[in-house]
N, C-alpha and C. Protein backbone atom coordinates (compact mmCIF):
# COMPACT_ATOMS: atom_id res chain seq x y z
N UNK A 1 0.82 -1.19 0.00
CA UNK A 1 0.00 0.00 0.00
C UNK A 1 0.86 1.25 0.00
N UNK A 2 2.25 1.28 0.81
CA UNK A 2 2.77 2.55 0.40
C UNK A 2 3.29 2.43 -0.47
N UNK A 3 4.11 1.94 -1.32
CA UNK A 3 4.37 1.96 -2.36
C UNK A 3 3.85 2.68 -3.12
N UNK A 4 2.23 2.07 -3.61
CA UNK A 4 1.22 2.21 -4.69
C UNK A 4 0.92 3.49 -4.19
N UNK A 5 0.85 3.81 -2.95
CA UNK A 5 0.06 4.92 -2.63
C UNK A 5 1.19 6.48 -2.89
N UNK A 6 2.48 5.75 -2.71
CA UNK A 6 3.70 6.79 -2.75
C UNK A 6 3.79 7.20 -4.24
N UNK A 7 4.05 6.10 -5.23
CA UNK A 7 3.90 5.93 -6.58
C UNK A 7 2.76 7.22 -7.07
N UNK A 8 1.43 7.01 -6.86
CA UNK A 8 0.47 7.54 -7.06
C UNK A 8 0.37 9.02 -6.97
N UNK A 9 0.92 9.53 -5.23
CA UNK A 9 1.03 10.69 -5.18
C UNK A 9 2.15 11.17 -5.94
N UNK A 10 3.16 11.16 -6.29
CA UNK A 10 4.31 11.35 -6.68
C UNK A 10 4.85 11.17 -8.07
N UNK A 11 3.99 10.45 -8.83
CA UNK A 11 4.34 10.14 -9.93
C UNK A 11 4.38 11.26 -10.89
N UNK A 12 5.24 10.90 -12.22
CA UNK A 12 5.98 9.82 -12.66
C UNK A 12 7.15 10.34 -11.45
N UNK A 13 7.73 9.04 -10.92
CA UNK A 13 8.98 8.99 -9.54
C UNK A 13 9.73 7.64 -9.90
N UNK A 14 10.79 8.55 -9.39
CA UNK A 14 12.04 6.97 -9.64
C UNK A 14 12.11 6.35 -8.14
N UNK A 15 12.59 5.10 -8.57
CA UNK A 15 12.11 4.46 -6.89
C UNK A 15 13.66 5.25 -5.59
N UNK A 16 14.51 5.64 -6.14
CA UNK A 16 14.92 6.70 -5.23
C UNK A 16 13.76 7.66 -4.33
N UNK A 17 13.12 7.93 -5.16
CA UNK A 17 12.52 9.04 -4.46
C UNK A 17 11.86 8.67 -3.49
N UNK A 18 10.86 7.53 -3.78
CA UNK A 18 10.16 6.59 -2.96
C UNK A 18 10.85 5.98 -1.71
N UNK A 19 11.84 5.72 -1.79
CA UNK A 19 13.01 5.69 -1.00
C UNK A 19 12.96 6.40 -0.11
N UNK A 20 13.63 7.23 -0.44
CA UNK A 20 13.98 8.64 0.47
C UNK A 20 12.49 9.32 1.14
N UNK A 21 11.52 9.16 0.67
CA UNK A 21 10.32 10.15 1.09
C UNK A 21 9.88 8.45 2.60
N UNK A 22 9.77 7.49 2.05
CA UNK A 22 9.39 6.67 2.75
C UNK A 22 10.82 6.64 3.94
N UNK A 23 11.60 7.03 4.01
CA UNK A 23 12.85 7.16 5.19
C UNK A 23 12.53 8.51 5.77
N UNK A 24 12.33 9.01 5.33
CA UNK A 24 11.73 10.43 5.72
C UNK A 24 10.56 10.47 6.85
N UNK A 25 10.10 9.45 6.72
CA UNK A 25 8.59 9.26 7.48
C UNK A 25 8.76 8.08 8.48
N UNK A 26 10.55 7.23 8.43
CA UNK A 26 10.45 6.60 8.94
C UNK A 26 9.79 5.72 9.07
N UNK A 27 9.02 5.33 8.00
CA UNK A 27 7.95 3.96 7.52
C UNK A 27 8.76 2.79 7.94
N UNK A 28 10.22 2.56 7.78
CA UNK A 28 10.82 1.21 7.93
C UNK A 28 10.04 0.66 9.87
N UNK A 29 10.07 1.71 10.62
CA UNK A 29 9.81 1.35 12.25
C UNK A 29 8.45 1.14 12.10
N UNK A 30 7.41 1.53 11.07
CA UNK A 30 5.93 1.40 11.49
C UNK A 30 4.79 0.88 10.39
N UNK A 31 5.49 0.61 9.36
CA UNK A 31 4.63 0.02 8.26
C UNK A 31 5.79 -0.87 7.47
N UNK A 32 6.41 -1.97 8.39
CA UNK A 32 6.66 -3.20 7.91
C UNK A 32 7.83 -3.06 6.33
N UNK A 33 8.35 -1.50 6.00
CA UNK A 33 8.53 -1.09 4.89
C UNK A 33 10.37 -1.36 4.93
N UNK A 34 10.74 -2.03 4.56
CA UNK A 34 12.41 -1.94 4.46
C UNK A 34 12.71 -1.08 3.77
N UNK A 35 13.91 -0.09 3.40
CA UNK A 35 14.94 0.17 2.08
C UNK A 35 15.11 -0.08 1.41
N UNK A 36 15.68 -1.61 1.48
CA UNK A 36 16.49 -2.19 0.58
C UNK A 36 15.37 -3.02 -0.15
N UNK A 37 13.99 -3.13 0.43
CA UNK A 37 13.10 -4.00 -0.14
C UNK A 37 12.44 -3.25 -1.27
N UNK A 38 12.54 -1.71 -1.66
CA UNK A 38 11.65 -0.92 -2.24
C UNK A 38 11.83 -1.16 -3.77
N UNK A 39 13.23 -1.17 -4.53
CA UNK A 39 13.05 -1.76 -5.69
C UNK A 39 12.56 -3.00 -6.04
N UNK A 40 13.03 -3.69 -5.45
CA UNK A 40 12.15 -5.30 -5.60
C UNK A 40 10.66 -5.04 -5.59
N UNK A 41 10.29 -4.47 -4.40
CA UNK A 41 8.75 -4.38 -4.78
C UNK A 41 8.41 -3.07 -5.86
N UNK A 42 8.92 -3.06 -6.25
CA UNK A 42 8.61 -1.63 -7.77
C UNK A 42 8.62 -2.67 -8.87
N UNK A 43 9.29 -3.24 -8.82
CA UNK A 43 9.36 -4.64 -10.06
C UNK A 43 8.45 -5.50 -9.61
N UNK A 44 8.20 -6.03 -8.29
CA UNK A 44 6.95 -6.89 -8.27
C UNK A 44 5.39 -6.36 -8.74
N UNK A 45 5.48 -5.10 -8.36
CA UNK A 45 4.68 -4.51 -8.62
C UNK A 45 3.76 -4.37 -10.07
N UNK A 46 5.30 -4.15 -10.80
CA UNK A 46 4.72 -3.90 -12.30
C UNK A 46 4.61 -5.06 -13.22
N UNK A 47 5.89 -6.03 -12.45
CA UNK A 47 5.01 -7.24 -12.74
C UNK A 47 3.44 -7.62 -12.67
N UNK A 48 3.04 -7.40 -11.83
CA UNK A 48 1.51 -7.74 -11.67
C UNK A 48 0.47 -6.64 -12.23
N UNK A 49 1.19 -5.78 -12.74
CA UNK A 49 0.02 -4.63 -13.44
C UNK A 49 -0.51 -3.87 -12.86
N UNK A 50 0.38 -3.21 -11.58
CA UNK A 50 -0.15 -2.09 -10.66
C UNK A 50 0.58 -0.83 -10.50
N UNK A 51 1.41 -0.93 -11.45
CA UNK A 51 2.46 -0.06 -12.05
C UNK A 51 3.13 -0.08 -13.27
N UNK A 52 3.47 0.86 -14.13
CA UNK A 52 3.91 0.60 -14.78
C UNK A 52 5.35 1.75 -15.23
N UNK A 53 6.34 1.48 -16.57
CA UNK A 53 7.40 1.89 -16.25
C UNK A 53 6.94 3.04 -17.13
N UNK A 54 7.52 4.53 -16.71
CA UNK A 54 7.11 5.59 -17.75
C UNK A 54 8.30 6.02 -18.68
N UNK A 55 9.36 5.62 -18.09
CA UNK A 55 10.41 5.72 -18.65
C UNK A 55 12.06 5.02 -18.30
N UNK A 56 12.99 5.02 -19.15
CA UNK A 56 14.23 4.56 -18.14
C UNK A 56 15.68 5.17 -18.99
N UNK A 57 16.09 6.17 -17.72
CA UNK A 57 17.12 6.82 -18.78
C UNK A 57 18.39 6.74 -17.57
N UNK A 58 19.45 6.87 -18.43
CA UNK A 58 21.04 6.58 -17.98
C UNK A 58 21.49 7.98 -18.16
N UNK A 59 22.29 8.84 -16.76
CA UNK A 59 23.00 9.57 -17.26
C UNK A 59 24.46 9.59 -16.72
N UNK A 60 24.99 9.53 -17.75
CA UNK A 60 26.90 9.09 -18.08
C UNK A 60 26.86 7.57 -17.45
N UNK A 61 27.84 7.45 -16.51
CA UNK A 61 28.24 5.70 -16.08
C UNK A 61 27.38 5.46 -15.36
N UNK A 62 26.36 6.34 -14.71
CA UNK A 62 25.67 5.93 -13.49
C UNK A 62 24.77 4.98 -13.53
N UNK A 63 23.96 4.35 -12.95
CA UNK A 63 23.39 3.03 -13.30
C UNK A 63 21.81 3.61 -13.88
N UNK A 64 21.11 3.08 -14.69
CA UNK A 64 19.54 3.17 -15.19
C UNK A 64 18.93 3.49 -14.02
N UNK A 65 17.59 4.73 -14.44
CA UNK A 65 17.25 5.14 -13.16
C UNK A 65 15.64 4.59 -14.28
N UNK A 66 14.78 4.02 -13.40
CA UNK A 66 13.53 4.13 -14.00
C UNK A 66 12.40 4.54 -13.35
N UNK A 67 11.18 5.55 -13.99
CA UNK A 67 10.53 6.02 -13.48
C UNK A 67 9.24 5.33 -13.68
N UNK A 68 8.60 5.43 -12.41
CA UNK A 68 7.07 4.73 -12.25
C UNK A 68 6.51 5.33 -12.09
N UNK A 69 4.89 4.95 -12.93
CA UNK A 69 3.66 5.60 -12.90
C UNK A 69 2.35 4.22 -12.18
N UNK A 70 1.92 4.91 -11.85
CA UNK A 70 0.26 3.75 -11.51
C UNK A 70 -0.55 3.46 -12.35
N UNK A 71 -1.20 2.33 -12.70
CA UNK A 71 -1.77 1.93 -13.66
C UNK A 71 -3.37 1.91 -12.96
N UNK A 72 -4.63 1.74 -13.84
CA UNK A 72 -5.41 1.97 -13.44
C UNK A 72 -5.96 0.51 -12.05
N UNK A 73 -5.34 -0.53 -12.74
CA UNK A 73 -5.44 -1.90 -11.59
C UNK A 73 -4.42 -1.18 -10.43
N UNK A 74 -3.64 -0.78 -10.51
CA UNK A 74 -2.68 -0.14 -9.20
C UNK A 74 -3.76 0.79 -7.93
N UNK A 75 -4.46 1.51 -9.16
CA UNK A 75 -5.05 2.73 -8.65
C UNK A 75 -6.38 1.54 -7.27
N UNK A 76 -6.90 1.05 -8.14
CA UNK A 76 -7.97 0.36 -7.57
C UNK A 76 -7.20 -0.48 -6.16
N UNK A 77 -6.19 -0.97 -6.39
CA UNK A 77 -5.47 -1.71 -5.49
C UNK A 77 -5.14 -1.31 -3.90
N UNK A 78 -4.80 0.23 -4.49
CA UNK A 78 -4.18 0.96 -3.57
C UNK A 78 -5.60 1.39 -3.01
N UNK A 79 -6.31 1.86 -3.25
CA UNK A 79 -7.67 2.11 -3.08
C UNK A 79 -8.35 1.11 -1.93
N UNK A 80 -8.61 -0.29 -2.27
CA UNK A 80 -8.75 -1.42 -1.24
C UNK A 80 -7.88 -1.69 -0.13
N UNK A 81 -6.74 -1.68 -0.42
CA UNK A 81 -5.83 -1.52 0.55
C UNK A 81 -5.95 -0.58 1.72
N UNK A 82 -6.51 0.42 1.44
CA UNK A 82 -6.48 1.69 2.14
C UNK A 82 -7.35 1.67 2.43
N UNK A 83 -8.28 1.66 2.12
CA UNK A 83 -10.05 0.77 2.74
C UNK A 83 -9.73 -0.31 3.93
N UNK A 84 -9.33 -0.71 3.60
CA UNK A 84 -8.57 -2.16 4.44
C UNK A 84 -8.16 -1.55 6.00
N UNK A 85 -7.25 -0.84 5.48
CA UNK A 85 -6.07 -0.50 6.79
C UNK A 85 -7.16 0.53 7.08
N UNK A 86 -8.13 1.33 7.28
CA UNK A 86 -8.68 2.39 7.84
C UNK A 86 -9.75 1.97 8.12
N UNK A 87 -10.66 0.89 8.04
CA UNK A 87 -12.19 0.35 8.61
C UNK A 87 -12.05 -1.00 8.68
N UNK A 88 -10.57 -1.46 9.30
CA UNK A 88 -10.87 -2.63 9.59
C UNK A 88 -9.56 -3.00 10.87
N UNK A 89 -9.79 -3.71 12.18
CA UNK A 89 -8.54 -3.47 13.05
C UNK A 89 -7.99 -4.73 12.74
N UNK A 90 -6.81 -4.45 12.38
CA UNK A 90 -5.63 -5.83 13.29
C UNK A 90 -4.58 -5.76 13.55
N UNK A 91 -4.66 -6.48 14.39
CA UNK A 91 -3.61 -6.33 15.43
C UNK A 91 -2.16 -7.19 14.82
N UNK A 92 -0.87 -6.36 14.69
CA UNK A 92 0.45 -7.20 14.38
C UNK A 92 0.70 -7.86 15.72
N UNK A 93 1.58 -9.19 14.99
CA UNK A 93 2.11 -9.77 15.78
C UNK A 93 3.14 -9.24 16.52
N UNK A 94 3.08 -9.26 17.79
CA UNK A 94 4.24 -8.66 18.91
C UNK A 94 5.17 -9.86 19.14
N UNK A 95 6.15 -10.07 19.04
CA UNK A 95 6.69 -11.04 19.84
C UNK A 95 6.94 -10.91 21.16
N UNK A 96 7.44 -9.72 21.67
CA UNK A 96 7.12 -9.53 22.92
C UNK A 96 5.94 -10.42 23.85
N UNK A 97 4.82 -10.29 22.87
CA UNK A 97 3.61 -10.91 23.69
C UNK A 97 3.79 -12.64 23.82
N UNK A 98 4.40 -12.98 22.45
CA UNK A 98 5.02 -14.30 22.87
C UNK A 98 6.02 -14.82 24.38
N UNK A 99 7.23 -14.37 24.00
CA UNK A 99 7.77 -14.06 25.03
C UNK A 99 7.26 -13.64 26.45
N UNK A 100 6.23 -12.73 26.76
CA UNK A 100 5.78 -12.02 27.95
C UNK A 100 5.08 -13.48 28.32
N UNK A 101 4.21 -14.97 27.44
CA UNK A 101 3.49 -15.48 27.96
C UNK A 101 3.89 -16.94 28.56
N UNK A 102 5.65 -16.60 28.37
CA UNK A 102 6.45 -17.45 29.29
C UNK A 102 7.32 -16.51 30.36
N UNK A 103 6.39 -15.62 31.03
CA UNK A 103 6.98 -14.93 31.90
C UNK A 103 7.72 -15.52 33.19
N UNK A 104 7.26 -16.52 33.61
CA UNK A 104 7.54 -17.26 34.64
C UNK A 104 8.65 -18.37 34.43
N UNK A 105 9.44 -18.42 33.00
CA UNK A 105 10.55 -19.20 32.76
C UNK A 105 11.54 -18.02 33.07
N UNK A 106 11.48 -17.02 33.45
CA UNK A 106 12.76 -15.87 34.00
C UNK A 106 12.62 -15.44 35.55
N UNK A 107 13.88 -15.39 35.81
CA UNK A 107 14.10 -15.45 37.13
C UNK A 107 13.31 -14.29 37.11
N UNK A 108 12.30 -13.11 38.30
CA UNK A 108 12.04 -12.61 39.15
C UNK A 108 12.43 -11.30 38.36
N UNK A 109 13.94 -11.18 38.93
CA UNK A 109 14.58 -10.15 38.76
C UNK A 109 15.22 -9.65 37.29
N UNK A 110 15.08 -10.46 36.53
CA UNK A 110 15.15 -10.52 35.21
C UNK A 110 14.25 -9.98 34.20
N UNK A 111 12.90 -10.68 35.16
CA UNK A 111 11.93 -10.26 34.33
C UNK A 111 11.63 -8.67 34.67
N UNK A 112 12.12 -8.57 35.92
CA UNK A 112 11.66 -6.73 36.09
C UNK A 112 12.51 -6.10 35.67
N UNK A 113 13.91 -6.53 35.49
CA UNK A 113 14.90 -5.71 34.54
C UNK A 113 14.56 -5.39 32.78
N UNK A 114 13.78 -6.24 32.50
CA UNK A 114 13.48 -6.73 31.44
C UNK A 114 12.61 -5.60 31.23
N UNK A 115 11.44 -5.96 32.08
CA UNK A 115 10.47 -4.10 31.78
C UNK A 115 10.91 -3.16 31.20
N UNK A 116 11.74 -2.96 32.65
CA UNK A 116 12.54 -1.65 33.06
C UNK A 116 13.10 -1.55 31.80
N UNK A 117 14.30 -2.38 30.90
CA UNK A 117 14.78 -1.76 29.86
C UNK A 117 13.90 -1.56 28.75
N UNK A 118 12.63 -2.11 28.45
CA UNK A 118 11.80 -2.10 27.66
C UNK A 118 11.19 -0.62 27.57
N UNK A 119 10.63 -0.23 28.73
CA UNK A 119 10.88 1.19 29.20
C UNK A 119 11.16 1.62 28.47
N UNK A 120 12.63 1.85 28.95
CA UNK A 120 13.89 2.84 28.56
C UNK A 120 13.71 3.27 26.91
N UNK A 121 13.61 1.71 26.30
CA UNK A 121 13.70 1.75 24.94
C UNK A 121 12.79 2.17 24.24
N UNK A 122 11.55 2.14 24.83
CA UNK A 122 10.03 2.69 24.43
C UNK A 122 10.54 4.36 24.25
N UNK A 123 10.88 5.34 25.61
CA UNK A 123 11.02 5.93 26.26
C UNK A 123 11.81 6.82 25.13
N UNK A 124 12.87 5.94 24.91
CA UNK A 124 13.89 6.65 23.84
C UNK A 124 13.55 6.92 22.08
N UNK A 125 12.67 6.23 22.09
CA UNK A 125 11.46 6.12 20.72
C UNK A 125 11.00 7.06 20.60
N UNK A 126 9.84 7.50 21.58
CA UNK A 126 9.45 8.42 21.98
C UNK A 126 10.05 9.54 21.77
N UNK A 127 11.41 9.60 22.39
CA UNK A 127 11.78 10.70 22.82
C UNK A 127 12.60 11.39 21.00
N UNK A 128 12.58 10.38 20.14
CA UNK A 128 13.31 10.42 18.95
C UNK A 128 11.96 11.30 18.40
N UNK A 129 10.48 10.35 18.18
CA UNK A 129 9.97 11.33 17.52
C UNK A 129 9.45 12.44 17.81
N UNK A 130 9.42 12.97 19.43
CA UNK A 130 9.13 14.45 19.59
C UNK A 130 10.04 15.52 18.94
N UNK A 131 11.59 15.23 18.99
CA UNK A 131 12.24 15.29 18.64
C UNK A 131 11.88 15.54 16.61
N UNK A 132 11.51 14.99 16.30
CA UNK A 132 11.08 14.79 15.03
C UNK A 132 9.76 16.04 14.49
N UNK A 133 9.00 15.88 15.38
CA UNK A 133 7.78 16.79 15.03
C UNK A 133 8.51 18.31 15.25
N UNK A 134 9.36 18.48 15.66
CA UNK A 134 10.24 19.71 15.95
C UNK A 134 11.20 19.96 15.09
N UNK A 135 11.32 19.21 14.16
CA UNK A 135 12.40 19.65 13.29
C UNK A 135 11.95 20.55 12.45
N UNK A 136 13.36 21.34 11.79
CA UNK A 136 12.94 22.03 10.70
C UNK A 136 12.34 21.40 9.43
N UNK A 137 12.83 20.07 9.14
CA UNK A 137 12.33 19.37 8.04
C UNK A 137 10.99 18.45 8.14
N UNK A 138 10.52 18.71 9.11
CA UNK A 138 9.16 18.01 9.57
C UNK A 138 7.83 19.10 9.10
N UNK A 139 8.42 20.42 8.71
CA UNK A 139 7.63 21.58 8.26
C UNK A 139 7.47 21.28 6.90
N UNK A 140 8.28 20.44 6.21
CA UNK A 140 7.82 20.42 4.78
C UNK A 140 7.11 18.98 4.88
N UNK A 141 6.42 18.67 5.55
CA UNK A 141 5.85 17.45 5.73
C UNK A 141 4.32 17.73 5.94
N UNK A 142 3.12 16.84 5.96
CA UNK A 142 1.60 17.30 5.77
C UNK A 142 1.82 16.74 6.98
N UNK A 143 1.00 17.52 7.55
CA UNK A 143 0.31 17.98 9.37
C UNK A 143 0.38 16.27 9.45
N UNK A 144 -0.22 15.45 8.72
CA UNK A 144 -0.98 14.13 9.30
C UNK A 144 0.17 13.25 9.68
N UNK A 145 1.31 13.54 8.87
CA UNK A 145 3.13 12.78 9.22
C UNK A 145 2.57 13.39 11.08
N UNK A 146 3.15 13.99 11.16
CA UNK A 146 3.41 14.43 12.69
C UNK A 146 2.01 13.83 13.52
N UNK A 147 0.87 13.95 13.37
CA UNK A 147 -0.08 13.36 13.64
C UNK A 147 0.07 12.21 14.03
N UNK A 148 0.69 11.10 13.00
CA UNK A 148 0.78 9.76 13.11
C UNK A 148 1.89 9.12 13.70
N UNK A 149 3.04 10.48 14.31
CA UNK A 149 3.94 10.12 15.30
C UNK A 149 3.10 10.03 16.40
N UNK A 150 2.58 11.24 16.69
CA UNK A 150 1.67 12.06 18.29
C UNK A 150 1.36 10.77 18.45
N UNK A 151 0.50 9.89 17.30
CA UNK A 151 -0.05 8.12 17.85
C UNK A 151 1.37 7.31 18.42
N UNK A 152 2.02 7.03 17.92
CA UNK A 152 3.22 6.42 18.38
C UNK A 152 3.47 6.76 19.42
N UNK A 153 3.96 8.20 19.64
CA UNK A 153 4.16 8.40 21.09
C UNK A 153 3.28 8.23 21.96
N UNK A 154 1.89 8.37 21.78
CA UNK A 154 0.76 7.96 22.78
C UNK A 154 0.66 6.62 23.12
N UNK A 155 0.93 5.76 22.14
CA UNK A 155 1.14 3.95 22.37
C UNK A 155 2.06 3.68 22.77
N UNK A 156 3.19 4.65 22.46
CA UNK A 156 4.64 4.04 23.44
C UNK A 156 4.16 4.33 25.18
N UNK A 157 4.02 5.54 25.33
CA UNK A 157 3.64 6.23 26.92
C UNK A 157 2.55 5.29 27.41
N UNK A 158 1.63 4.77 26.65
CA UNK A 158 0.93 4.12 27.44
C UNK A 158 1.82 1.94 27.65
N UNK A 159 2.15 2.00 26.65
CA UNK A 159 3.06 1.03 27.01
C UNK A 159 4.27 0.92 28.20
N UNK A 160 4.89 2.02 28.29
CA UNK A 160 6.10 2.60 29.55
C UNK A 160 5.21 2.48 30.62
N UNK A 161 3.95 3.04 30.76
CA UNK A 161 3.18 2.95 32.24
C UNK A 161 3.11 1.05 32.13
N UNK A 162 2.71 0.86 31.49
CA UNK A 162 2.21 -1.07 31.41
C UNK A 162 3.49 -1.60 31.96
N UNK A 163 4.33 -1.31 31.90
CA UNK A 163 5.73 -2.00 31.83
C UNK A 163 6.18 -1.70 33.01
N UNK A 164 6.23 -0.64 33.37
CA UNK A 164 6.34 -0.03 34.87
C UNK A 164 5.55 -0.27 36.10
N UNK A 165 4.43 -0.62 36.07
CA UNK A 165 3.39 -1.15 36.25
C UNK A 165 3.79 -2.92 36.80
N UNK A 166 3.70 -2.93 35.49
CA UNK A 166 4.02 -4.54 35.85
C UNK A 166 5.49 -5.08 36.42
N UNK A 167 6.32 -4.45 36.04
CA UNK A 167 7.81 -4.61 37.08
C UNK A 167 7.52 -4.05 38.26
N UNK A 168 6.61 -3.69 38.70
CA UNK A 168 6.50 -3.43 40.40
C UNK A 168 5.44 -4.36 40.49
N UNK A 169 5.08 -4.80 40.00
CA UNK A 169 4.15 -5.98 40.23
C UNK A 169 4.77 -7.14 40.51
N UNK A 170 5.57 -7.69 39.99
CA UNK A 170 6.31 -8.63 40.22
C UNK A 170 6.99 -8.59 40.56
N UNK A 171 8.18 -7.06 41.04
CA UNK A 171 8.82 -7.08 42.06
C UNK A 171 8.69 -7.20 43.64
N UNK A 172 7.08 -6.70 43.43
CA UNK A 172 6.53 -6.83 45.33
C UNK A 172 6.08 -8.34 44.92
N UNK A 173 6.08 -9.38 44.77
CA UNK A 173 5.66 -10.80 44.62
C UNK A 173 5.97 -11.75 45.76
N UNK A 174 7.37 -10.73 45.82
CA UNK A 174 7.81 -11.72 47.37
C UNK A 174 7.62 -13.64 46.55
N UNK A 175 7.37 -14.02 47.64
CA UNK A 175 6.89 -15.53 47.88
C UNK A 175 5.93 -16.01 46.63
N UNK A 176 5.35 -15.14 46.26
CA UNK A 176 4.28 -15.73 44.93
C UNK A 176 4.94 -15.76 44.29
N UNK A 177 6.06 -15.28 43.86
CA UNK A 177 6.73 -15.76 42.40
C UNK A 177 7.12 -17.03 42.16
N UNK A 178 7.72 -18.09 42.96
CA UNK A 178 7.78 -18.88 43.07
C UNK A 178 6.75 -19.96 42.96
N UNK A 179 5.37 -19.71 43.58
CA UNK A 179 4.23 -20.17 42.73
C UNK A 179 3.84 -19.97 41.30
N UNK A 180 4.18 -18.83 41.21
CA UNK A 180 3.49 -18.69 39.26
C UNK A 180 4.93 -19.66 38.76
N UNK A 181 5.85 -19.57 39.23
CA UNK A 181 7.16 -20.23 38.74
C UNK A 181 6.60 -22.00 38.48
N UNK A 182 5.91 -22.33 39.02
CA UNK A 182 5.39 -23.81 39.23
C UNK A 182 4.24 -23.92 38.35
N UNK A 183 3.39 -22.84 37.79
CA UNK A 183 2.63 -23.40 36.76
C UNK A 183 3.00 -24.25 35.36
């Protein structure tokens, strides 16, 4: 969907650009989007008839740059997709939540260290994209980029309380830990 949807706004765009605008937004941390995956999917893409090439030009030794446009099956694609992700919930897989549901295979103190750095790391996320909505280059960006950090940071903060929360939970356990340890 970003792709098609990047493609779309932007076109005709060489997948550089797509690149760079999708690093820009930091898509790789929140929509599953790699770097290095973006040409491959520009070619999968037009393989399947949801893009197509508008042009492909070389200048001096440098390597072929080719530019993409959306095709009308692209258009529709991106369209459902986006339908999809906006009136319908699901939830990604956390591994964390895997992990969290063998809580009782870690010692005690492990597991509240474990929070605690989870925390930290939430904490420092956070603290990257406030950081972000404050930049000078966050001004050439549409209001809704910064918007859709403000969510991030609101799901991280409420995650840091959960985590904090629950490492004092299991740090006052005393003697019960050792029971949940036996389930």
């Amino acid at each position: 969907m970003m792709i098609l949807g990047l493609v779309q706004w932007l076109e005709p765009v060489h997948g550089y650009d797509v690149r760079r605008e999708l690093l820009s937004w930091s898509a790789e941390k929140w929509a599953n989007v790699q770097p290095g995956s973006i040409y491959h999917a520009l070619r999968k893409l037009t393989d399947e008839g949801l893009l197509h090439e508008v042009a492909t030009e070389q200048v001096g030794a440098r390597p072929a740059r080719t530019t993409y446009g959306i095709t009308d099956k692209g258009k529709a694609e991106f369209q459902s997709l986006l339908r999809n992700g906006w009136w319908n919930l699901t939830q990604a897989a956390d591994p964390f939540m895997a992990a969290f549901s063998f809580l009782p295979a870690l010692p005690r103190e492990e597991a509240v260290a474990a929070l605690r750095n989870r925390a930290i790391q939430l904490r420092a996320g956070a603290q990257q994209l406030e950081a972000a909505t404050t930049a000078d280059w966050a001004d050439n960006k549409p209001a809704y980029v910064a918007w859709m950090w403000e969510r991030s940071i609101a799901m991280a903060e409420a995650e840091i309380a959960w985590c904090e929360r629950t490492a004092k939970r299991i740090e006052t356990m005393g003697d019960a830990w050792t029971s949940i340890n036996q389930v």
